[in-house]
PDB file of N, CA and C in Angstrom:
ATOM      1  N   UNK A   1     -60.958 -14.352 -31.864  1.00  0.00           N
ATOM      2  CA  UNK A   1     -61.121 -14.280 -30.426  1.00  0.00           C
ATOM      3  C   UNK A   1     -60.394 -15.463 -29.805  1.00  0.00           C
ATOM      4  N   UNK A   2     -59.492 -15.224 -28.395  1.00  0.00           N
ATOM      5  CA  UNK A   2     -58.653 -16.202 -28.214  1.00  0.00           C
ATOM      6  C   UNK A   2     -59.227 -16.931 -26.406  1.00  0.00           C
ATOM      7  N   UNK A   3     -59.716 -18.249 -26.863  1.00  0.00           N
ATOM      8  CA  UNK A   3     -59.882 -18.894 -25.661  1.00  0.00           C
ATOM      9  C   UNK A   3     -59.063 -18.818 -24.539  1.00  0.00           C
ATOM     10  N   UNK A   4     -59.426 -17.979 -23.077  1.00  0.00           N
ATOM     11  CA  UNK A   4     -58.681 -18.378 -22.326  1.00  0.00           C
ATOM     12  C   UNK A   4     -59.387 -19.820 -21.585  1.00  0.00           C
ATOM     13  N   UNK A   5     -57.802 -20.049 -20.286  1.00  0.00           N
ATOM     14  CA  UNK A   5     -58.285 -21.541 -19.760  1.00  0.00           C
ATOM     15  C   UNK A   5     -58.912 -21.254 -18.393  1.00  0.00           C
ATOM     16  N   UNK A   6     -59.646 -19.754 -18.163  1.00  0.00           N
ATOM     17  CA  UNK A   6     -60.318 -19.769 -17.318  1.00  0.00           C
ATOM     18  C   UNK A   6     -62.032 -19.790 -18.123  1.00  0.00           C
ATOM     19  N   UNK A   7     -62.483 -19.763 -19.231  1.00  0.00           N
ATOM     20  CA  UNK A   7     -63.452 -19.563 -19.991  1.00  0.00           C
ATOM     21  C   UNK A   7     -64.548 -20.938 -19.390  1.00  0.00           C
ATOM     22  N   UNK A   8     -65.764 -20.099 -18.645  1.00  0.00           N
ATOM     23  CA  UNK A   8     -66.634 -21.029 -17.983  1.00  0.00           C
ATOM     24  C   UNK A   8     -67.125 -22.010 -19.339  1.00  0.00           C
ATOM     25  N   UNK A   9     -66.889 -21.728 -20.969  1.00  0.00           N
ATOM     26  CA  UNK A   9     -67.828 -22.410 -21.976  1.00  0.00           C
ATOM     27  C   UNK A   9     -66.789 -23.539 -22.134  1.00  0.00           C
ATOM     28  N   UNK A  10     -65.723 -23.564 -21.701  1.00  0.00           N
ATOM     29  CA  UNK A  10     -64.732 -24.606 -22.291  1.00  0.00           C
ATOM     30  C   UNK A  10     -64.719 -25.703 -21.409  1.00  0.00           C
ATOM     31  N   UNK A  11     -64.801 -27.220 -22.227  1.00  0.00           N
ATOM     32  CA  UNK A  11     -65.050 -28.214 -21.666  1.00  0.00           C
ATOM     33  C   UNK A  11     -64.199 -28.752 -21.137  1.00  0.00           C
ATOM     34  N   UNK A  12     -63.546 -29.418 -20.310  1.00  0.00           N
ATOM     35  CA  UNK A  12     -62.265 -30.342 -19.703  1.00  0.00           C
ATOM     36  C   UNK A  12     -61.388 -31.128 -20.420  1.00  0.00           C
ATOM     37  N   UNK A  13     -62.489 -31.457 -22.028  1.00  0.00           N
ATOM     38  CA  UNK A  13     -61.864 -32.398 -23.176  1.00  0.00           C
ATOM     39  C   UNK A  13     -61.351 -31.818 -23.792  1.00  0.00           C
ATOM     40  N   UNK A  14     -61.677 -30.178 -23.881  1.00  0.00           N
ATOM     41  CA  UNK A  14     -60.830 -29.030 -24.772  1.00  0.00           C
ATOM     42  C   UNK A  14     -59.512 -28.733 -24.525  1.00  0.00           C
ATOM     43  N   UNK A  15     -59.353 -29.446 -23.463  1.00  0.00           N
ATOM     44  CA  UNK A  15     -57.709 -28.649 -22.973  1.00  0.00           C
ATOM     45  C   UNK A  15     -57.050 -30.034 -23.717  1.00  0.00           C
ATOM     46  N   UNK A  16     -55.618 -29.342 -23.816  1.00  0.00           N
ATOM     47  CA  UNK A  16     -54.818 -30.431 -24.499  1.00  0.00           C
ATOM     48  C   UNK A  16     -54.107 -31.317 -24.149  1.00  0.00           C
ATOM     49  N   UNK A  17     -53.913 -30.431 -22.552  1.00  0.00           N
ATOM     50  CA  UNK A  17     -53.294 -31.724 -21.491  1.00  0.00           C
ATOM     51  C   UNK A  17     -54.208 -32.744 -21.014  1.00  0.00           C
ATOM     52  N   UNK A  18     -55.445 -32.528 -21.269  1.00  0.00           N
ATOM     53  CA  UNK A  18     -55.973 -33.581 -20.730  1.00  0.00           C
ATOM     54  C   UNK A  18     -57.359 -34.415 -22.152  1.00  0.00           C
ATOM     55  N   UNK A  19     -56.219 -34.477 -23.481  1.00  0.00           N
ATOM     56  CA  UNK A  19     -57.093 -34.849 -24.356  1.00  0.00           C
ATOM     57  C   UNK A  19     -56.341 -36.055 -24.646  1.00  0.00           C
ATOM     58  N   UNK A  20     -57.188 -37.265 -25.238  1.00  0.00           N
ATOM     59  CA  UNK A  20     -57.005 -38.498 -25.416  1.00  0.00           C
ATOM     60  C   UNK A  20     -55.656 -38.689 -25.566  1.00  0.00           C
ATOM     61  N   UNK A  21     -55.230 -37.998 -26.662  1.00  0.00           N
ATOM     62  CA  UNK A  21     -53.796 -38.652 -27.167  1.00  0.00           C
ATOM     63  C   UNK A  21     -52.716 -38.255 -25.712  1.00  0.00           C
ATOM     64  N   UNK A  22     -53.058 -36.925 -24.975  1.00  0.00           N
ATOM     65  CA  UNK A  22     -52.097 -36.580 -23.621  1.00  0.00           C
ATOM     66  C   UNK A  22     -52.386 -37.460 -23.015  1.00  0.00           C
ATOM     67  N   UNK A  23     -53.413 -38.055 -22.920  1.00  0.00           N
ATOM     68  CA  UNK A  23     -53.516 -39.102 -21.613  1.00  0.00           C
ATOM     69  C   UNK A  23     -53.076 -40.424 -21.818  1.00  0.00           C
ATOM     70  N   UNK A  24     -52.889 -40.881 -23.592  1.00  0.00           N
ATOM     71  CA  UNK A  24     -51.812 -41.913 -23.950  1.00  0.00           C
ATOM     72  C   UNK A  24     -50.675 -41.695 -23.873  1.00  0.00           C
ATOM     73  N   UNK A  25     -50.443 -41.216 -24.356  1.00  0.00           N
ATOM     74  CA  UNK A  25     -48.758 -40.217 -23.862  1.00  0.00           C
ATOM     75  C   UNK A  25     -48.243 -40.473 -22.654  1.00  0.00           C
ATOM     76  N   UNK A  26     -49.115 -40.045 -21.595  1.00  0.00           N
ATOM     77  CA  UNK A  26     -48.743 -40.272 -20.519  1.00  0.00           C
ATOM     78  C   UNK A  26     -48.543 -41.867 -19.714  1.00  0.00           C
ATOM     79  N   UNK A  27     -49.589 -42.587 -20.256  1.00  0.00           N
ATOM     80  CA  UNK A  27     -50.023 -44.032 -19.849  1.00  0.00           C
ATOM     81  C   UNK A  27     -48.543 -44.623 -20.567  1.00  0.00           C
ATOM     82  N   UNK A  28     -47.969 -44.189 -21.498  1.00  0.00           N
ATOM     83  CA  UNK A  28     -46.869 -45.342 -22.066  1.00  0.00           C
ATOM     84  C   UNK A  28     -45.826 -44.505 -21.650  1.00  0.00           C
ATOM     85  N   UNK A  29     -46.043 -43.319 -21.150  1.00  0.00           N
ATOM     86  CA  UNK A  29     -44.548 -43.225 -20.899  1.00  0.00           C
ATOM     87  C   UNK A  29     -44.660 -43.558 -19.456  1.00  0.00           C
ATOM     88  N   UNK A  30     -45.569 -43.990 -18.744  1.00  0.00           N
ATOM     89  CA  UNK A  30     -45.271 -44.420 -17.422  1.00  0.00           C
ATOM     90  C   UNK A  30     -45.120 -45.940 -17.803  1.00  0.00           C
ATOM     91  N   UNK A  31     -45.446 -46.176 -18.465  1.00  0.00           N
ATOM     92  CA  UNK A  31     -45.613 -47.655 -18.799  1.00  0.00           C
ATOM     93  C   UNK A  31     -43.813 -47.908 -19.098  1.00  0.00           C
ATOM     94  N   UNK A  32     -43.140 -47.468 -19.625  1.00  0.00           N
ATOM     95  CA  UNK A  32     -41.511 -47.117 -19.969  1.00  0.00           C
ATOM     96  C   UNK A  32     -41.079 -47.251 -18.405  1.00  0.00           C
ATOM     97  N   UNK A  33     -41.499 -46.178 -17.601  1.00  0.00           N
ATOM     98  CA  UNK A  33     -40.656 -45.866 -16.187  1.00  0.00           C
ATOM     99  C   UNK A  33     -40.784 -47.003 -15.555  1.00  0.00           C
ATOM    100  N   UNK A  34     -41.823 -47.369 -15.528  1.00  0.00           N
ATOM    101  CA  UNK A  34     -42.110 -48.619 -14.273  1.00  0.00           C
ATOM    102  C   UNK A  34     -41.411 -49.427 -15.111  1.00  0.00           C
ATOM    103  N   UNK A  35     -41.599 -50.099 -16.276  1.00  0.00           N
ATOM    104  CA  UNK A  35     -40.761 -51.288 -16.631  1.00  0.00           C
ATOM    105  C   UNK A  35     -38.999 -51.232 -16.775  1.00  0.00           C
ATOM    106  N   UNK A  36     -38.783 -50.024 -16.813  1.00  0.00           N
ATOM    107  CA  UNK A  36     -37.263 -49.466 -17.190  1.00  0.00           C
ATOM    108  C   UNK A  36     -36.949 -50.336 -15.416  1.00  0.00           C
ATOM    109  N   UNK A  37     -38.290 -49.563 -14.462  1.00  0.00           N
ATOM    110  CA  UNK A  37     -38.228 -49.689 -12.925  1.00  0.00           C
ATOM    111  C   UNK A  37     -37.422 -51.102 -12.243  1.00  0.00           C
ATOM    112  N   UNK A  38     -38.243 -51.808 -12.894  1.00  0.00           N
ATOM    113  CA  UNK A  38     -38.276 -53.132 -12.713  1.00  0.00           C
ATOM    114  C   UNK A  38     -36.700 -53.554 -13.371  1.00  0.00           C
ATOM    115  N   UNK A  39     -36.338 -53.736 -14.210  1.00  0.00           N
ATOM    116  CA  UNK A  39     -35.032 -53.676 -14.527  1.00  0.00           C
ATOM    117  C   UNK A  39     -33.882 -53.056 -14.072  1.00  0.00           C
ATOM    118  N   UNK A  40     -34.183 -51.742 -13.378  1.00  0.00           N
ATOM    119  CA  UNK A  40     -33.236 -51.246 -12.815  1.00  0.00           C
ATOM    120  C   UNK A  40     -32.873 -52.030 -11.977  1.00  0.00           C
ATOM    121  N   UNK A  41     -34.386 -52.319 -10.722  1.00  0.00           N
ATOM    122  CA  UNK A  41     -34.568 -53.497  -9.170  1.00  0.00           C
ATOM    123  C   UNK A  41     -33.589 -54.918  -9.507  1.00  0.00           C
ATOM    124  N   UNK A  42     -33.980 -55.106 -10.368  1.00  0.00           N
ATOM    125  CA  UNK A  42     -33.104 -56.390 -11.009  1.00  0.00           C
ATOM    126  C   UNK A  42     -31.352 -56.118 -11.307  1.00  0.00           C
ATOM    127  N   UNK A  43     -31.519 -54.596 -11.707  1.00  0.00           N
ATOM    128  CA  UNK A  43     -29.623 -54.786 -12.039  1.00  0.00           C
ATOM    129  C   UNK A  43     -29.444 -54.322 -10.176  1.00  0.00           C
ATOM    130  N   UNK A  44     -29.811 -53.797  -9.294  1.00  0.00           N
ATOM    131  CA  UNK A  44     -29.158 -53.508  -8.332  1.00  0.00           C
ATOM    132  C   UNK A  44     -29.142 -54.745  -7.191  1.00  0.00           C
ATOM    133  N   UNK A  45     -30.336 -55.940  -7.351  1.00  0.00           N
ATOM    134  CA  UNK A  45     -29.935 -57.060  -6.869  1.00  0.00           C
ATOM    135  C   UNK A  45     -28.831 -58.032  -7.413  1.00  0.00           C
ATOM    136  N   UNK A  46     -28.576 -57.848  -8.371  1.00  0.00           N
ATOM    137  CA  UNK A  46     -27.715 -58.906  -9.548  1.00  0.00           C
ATOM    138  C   UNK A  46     -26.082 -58.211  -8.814  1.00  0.00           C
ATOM    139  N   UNK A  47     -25.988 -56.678  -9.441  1.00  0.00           N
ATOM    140  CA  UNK A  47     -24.769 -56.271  -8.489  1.00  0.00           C
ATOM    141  C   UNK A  47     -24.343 -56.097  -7.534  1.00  0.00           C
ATOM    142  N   UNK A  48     -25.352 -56.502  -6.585  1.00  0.00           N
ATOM    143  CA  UNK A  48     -24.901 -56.221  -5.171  1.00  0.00           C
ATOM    144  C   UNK A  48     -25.003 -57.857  -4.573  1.00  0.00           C
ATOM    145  N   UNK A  49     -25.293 -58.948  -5.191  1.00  0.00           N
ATOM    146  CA  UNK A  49     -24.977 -60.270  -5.100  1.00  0.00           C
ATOM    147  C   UNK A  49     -23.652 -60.515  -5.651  1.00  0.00           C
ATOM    148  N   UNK A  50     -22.993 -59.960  -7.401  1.00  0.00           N
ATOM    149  CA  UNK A  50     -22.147 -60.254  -7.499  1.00  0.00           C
ATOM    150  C   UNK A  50     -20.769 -59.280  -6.671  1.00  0.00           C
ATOM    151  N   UNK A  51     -21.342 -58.426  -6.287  1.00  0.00           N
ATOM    152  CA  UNK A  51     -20.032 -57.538  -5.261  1.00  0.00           C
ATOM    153  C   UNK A  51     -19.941 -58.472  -4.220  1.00  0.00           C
ATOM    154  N   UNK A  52     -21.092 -59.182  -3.725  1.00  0.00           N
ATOM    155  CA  UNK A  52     -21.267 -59.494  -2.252  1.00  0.00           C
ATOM    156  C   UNK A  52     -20.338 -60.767  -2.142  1.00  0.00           C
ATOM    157  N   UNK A  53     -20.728 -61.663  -3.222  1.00  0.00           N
ATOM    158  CA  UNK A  53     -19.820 -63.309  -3.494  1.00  0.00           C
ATOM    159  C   UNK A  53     -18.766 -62.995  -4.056  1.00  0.00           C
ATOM    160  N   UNK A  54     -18.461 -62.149  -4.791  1.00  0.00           N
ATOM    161  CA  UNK A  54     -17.014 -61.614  -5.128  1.00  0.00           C
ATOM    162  C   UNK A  54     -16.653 -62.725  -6.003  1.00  0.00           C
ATOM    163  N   UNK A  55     -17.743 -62.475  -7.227  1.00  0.00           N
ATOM    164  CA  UNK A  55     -17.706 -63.016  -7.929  1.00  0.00           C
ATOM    165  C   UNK A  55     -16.534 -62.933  -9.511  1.00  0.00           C
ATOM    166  N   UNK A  56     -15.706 -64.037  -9.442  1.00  0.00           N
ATOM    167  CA  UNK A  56     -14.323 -63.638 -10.483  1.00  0.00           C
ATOM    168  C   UNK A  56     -13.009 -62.666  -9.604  1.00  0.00           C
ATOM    169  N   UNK A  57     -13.802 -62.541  -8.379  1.00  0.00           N
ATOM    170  CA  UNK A  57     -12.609 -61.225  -7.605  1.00  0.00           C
ATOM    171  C   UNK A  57     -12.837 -60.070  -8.362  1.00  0.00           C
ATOM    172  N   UNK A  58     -14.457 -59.738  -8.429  1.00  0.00           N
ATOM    173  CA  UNK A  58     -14.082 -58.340  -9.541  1.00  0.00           C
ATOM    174  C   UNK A  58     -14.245 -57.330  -7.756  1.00  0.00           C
ATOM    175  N   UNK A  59     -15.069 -57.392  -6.658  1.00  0.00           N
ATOM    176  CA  UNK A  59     -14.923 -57.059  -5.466  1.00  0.00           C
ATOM    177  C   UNK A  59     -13.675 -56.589  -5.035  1.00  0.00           C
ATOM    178  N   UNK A  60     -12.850 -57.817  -4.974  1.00  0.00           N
ATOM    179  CA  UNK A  60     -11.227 -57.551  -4.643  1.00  0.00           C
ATOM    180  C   UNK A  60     -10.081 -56.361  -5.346  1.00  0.00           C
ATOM    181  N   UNK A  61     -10.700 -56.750  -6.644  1.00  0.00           N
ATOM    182  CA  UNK A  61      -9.853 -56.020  -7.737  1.00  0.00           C
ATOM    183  C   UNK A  61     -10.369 -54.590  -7.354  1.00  0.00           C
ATOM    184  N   UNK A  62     -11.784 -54.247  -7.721  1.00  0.00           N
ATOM    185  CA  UNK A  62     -12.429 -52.968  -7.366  1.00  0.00           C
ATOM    186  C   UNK A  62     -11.687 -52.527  -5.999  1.00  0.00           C
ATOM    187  N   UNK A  63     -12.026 -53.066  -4.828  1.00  0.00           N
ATOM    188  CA  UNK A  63     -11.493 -52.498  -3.583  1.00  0.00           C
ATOM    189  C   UNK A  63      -9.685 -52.234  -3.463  1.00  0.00           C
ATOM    190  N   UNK A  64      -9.089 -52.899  -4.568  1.00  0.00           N
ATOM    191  CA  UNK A  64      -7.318 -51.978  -4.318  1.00  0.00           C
ATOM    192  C   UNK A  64      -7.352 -51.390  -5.310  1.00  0.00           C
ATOM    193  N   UNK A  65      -8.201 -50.516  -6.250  1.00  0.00           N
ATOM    194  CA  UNK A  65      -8.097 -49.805  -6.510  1.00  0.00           C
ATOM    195  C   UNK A  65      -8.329 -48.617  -5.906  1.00  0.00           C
ATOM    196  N   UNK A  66      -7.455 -47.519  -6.606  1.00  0.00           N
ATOM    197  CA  UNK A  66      -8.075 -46.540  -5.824  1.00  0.00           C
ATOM    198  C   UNK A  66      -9.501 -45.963  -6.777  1.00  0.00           C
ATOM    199  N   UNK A  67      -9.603 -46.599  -7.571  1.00  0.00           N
ATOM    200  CA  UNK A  67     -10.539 -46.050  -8.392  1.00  0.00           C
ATOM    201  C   UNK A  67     -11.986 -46.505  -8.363  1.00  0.00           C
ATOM    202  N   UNK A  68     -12.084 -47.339  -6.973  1.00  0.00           N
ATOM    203  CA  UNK A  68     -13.204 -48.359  -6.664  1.00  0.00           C
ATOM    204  C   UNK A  68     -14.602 -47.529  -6.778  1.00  0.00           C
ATOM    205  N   UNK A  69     -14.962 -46.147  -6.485  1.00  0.00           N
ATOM    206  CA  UNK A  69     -16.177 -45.671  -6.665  1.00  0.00           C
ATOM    207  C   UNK A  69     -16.264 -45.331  -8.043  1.00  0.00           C
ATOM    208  N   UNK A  70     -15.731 -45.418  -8.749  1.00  0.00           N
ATOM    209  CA  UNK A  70     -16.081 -45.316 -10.461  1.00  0.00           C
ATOM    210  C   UNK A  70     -15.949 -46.567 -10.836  1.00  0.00           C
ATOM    211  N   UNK A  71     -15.344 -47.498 -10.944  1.00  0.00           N
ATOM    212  CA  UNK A  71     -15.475 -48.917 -11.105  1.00  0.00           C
ATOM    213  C   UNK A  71     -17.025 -49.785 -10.780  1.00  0.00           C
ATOM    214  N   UNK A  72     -17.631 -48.863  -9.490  1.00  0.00           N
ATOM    215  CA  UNK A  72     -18.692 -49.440  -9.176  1.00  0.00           C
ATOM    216  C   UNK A  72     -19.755 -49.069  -9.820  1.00  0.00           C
ATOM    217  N   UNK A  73     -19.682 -47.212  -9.714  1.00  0.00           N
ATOM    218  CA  UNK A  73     -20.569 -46.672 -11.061  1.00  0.00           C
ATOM    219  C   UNK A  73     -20.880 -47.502 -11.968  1.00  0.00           C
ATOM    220  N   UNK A  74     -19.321 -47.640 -12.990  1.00  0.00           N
ATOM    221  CA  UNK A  74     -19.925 -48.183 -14.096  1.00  0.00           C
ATOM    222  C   UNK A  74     -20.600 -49.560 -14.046  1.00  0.00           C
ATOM    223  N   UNK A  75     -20.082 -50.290 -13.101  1.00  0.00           N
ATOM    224  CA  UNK A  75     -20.466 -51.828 -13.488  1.00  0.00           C
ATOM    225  C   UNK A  75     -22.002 -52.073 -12.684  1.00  0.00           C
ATOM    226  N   UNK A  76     -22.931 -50.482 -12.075  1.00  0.00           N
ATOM    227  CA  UNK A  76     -24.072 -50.462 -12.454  1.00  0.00           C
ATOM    228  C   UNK A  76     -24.613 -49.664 -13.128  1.00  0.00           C
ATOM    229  N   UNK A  77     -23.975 -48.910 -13.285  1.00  0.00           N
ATOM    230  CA  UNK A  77     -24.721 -48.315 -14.822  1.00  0.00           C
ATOM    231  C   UNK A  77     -24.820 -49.309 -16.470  1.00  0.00           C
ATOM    232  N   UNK A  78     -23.918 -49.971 -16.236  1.00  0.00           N
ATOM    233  CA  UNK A  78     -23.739 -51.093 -17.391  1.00  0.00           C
ATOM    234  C   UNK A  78     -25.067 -51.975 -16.943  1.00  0.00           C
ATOM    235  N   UNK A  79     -24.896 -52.615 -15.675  1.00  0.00           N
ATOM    236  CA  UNK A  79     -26.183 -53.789 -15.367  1.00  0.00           C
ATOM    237  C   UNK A  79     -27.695 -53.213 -15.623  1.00  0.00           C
ATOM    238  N   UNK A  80     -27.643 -51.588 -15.218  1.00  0.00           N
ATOM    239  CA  UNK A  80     -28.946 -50.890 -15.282  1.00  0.00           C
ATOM    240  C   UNK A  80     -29.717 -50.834 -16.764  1.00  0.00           C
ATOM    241  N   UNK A  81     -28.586 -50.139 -17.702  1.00  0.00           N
ATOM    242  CA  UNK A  81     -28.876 -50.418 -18.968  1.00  0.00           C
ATOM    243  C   UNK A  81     -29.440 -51.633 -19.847  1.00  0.00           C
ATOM    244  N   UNK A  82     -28.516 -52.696 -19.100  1.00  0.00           N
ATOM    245  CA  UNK A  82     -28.531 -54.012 -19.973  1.00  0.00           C
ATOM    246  C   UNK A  82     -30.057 -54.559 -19.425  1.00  0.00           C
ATOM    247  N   UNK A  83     -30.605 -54.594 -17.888  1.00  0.00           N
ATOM    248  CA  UNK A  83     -31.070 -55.184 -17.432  1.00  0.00           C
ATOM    249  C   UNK A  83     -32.635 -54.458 -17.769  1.00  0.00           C
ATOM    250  N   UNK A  84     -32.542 -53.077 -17.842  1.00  0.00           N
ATOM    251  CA  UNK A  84     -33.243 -51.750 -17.990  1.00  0.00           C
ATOM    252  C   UNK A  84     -34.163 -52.036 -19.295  1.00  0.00           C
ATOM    253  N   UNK A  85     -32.999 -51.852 -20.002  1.00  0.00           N
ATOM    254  CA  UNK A  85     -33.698 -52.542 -21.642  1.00  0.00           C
ATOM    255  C   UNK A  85     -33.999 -53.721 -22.050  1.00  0.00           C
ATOM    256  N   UNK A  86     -33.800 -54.996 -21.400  1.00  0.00           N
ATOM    257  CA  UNK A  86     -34.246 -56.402 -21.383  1.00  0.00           C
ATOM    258  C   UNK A  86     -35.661 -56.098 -20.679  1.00  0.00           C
ATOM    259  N   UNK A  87     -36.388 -55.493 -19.482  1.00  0.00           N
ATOM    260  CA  UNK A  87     -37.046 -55.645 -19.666  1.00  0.00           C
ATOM    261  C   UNK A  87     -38.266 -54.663 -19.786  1.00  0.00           C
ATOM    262  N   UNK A  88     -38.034 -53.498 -20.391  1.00  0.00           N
ATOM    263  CA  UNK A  88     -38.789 -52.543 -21.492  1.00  0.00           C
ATOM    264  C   UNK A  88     -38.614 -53.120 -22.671  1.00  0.00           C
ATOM    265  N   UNK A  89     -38.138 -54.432 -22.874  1.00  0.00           N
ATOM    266  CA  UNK A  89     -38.325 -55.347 -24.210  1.00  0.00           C
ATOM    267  C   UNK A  89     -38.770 -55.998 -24.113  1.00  0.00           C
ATOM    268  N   UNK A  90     -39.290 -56.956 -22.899  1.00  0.00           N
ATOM    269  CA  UNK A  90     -40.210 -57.717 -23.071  1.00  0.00           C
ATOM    270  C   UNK A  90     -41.828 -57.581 -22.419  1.00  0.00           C
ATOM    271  N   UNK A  91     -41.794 -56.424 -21.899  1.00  0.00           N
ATOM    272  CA  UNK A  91     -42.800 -55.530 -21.493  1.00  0.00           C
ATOM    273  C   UNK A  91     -43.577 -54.651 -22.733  1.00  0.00           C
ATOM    274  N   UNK A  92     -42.581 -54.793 -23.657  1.00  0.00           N
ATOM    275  CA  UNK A  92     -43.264 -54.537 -25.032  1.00  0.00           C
ATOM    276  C   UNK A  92     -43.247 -55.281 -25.854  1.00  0.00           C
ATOM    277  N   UNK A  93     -42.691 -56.575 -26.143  1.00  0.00           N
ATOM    278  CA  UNK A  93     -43.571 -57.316 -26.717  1.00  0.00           C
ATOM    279  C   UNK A  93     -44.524 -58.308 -26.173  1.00  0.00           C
ATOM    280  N   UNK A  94     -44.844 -58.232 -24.852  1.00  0.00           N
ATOM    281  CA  UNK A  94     -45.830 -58.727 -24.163  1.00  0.00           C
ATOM    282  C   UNK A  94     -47.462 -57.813 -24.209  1.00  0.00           C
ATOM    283  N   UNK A  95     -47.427 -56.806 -24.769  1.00  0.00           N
ATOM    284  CA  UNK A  95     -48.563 -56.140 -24.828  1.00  0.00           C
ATOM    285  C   UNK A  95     -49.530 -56.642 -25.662  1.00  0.00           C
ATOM    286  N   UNK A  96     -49.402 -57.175 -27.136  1.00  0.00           N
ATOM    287  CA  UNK A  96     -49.995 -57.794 -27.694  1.00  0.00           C
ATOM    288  C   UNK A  96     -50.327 -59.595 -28.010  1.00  0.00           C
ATOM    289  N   UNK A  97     -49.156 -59.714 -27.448  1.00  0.00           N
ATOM    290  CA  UNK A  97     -49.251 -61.050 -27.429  1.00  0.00           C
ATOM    291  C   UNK A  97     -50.739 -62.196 -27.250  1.00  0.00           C
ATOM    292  N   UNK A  98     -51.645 -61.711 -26.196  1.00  0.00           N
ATOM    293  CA  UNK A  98     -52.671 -62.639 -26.620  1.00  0.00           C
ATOM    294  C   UNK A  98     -53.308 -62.650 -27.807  1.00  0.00           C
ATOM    295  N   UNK A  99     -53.684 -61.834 -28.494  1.00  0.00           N
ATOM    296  CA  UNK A  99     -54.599 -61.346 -29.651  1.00  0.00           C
ATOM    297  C   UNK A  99     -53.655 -62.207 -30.948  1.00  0.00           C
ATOM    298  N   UNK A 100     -52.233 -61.847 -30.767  1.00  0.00           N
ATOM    299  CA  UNK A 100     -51.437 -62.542 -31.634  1.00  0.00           C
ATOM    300  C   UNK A 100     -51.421 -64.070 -31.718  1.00  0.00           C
ATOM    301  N   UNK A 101     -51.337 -64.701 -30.630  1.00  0.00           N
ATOM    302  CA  UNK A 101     -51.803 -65.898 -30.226  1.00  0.00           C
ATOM    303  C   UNK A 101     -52.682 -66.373 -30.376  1.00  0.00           C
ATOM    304  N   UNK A 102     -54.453 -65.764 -30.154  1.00  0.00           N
ATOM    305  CA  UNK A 102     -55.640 -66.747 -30.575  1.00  0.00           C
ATOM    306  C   UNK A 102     -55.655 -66.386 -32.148  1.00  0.00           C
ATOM    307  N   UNK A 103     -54.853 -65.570 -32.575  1.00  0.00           N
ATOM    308  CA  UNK A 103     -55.250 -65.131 -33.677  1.00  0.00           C
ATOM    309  C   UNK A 103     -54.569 -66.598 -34.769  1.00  0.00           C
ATOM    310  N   UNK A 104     -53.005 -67.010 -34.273  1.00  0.00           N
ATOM    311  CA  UNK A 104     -52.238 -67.734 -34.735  1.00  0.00           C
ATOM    312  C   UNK A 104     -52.886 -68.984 -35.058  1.00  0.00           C
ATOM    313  N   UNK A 105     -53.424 -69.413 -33.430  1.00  0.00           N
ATOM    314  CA  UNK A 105     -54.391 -70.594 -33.071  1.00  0.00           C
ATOM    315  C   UNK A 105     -55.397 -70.961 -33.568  1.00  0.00           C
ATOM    316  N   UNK A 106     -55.937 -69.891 -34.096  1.00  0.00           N
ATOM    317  CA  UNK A 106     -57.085 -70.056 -35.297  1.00  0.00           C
ATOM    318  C   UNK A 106     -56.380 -70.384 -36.230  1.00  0.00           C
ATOM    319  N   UNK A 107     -55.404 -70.057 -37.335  1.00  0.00           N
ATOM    320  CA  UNK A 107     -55.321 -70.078 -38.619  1.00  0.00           C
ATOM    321  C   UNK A 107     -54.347 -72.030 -38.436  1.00  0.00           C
ATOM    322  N   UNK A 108     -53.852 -71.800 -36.791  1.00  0.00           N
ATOM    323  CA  UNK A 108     -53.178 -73.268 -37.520  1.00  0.00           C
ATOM    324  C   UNK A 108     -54.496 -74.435 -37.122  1.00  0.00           C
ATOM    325  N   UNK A 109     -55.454 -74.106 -36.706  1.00  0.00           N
ATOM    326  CA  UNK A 109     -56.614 -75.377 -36.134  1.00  0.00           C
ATOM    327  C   UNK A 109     -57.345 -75.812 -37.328  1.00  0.00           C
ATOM    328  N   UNK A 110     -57.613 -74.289 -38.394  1.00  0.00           N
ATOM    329  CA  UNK A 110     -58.370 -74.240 -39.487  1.00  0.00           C
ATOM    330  C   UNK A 110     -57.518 -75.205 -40.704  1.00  0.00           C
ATOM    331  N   UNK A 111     -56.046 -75.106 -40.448  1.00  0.00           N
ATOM    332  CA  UNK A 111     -55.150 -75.672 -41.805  1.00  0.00           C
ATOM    333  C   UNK A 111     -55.157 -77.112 -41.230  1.00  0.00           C
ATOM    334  N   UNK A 112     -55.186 -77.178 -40.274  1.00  0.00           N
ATOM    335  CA  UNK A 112     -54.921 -78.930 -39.763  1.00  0.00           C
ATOM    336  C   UNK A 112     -55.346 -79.939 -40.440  1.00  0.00           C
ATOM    337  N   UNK A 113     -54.834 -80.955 -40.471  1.00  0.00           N
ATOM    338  CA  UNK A 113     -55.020 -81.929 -41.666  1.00  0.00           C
ATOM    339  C   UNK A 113     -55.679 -83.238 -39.887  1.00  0.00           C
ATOM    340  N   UNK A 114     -57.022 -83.585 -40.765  1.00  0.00           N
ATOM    341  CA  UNK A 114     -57.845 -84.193 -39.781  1.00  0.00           C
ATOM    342  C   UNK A 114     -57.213 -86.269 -40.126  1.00  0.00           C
ATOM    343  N   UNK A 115     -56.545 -86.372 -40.893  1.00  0.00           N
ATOM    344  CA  UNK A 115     -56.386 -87.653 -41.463  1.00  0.00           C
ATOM    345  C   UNK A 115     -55.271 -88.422 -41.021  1.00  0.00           C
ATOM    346  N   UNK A 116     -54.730 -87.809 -39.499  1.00  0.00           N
ATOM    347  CA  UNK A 116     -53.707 -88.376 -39.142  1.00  0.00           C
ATOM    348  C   UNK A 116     -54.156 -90.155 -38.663  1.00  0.00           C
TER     349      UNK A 116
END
């Protein structure tokens, strides 16, 4: 006999979209977007400071080209990436970090040599 998802006996925890592991699923992959987020915010201030100061003349160079709207593409799609994944890298190794830390703090307080 096949459960439908209108079945008054079926509980809210039974469905699969809304069972523990879906609702982790969901929590880290938002946890990805927003931090990817934040990195993006960061490459589009970084390139639009270095377009703005015309920095090296890459501004100048870009603008006689005629190729200046793909030139710009890439050199934020490059900052987005770089900046994107710097910090969905340290947004993940910041998750554990306290536990790692008192954990450390214990083992070096316990080895300490009291006879200085």
């Amino acid at each position: 006999m096949e459960q439908h998802h209108n079945d008054p006996d079926r509980r809210p925890e039974q469905d699969i979209r809304n069972s523990k592991a879906a609702r982790e699923a969901r929590s880290i992959v938002r946890f990805m977007i927003e931090h990817t987020a934040y990195g993006g915010f960061g490459a589009l201030v970084f390139g639009g400071l270095v377009l703005y100061f015309d920095v090296g003349g890459i501004y100048s160079l870009a603008m006689a080209s005629r190729d200046a709207p793909i030139f710009v593409f890439l050199l934020f799609f490059g900052l987005f990436v770089t900046f994107g994944g710097i910090s969905l890298g340290i947004g993940i190794m910041t998750l554990g970090g306290f536990s790692d830390d008192d954990r450390y703090r214990d083992e070096r307080s316990r080895n300490q040599r009291h006879d200085d």
